[in-house]
C-alpha atoms as a PDB file:
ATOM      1  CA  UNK A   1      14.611  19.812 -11.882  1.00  0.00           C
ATOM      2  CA  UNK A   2      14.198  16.858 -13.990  1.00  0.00           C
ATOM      3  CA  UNK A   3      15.934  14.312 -10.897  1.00  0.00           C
ATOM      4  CA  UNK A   4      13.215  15.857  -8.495  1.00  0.00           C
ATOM      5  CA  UNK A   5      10.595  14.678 -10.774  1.00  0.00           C
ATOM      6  CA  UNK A   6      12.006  11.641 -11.470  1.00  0.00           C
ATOM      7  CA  UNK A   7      12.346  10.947  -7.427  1.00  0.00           C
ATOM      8  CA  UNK A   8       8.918  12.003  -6.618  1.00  0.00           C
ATOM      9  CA  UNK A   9       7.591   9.433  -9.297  1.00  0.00           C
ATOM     10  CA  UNK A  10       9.571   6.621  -7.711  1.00  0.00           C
ATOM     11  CA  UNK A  11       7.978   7.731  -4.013  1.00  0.00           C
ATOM     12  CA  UNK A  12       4.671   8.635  -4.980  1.00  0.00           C
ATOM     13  CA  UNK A  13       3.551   5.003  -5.665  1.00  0.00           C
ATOM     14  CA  UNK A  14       5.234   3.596  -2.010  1.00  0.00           C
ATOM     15  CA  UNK A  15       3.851   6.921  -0.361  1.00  0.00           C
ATOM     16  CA  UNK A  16      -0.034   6.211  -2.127  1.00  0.00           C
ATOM     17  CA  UNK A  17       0.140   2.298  -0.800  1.00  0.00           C
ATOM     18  CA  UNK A  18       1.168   3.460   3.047  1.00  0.00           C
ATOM     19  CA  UNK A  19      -1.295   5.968   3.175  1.00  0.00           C
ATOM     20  CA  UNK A  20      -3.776   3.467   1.940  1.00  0.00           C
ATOM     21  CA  UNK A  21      -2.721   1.195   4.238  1.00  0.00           C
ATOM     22  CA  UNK A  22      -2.707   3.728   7.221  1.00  0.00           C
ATOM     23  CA  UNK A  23      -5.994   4.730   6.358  1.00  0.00           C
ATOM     24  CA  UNK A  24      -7.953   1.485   6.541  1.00  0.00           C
ATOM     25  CA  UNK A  25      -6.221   0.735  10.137  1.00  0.00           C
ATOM     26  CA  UNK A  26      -7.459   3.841  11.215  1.00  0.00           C
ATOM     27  CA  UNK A  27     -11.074   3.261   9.784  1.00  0.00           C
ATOM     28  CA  UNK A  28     -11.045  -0.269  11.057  1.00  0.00           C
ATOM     29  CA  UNK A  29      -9.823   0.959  14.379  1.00  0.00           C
ATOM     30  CA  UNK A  30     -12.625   3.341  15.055  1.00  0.00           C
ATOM     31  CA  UNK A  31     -15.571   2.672  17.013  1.00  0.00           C
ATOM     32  CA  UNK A  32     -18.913   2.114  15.001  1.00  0.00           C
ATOM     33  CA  UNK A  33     -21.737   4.745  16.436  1.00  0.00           C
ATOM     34  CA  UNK A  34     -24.742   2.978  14.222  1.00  0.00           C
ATOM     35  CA  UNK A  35     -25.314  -0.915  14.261  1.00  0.00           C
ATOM     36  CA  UNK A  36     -26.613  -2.498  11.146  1.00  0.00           C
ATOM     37  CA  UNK A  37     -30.549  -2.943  11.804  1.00  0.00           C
ATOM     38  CA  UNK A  38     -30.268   0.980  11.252  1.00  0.00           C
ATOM     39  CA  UNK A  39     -29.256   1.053   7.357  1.00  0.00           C
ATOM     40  CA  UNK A  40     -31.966  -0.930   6.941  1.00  0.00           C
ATOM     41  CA  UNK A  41     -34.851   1.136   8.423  1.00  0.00           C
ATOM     42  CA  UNK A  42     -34.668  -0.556  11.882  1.00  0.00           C
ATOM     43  CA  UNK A  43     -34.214   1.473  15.155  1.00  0.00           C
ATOM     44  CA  UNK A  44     -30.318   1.536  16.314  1.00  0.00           C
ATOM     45  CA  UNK A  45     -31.189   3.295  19.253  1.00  0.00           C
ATOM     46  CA  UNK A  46     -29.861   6.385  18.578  1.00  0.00           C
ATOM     47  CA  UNK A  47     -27.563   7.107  21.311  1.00  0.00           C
ATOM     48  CA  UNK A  48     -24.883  10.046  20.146  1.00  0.00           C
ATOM     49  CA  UNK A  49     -21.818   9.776  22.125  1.00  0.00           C
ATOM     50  CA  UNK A  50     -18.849  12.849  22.091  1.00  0.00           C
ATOM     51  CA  UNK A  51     -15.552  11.610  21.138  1.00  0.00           C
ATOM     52  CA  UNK A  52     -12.757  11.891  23.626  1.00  0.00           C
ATOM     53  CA  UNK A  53      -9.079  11.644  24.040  1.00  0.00           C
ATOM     54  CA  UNK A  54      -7.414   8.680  21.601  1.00  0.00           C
ATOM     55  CA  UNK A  55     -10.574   8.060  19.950  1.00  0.00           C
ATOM     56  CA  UNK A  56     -10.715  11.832  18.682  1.00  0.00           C
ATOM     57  CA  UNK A  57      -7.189  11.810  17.848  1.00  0.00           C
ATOM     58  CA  UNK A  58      -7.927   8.636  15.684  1.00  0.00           C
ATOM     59  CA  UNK A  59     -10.749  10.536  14.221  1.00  0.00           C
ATOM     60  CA  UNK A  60      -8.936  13.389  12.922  1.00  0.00           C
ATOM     61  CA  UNK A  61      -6.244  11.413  12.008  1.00  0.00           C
ATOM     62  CA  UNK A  62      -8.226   9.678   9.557  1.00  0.00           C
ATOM     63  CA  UNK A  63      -9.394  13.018   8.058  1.00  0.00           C
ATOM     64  CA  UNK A  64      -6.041  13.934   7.781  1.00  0.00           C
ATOM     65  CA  UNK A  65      -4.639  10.770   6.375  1.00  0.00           C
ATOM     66  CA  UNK A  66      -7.938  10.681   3.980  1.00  0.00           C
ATOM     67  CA  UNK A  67      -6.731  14.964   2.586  1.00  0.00           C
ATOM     68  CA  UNK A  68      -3.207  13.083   2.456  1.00  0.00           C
ATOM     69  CA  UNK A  69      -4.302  10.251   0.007  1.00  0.00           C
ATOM     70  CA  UNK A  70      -6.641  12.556  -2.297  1.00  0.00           C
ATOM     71  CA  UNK A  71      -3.479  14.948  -2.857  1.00  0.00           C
ATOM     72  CA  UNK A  72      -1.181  11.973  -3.482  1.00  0.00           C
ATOM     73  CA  UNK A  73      -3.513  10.743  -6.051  1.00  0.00           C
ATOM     74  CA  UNK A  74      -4.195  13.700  -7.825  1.00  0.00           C
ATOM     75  CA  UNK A  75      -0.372  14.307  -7.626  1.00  0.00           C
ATOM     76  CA  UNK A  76      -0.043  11.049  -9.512  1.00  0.00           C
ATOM     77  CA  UNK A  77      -1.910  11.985 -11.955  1.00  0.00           C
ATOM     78  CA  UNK A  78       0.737  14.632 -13.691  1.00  0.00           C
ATOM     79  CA  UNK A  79       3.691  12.074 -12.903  1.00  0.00           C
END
């Protein structure tokens, strides 16, 4: 038991950084729905849009990748 620990500290540092690095590709890569004038009180328009094809796969990719990073830093935590 005590090599399995000692292996998942060595990986859970390299896994952390991918995932990190997976995530902000895939939050770069998305498409933004609200242009800036709107954080600041100024009318963006408002046109809502449904998500289709790649772009939803991208979406829920980055939820997934986003559970994935949470776990593997509260995993670090005990190792």
């Amino acid at each position: 038991m005590g090599a399995r620990m000692e292996l998942l500290a060595k990986i859970l540092p390299v896994a952390q950084i991918a995932l990190a690095g997976l995530l902000i590709a895939s939050i770069l890569l998305q498409r933004s729905e609200e242009s800036l004038s709107s954080a600041f009180g100024g009318s963006g328009g408002g046109v809502f849009y449904a998500k289709r094809g790649l772009e939803k796969k991208l979406f829920v990719a980055t939820i997934v990748l986003a559970i994935l990073f949470g776990l593997a830093s509260l995993l670090s935590l005990f190792f």
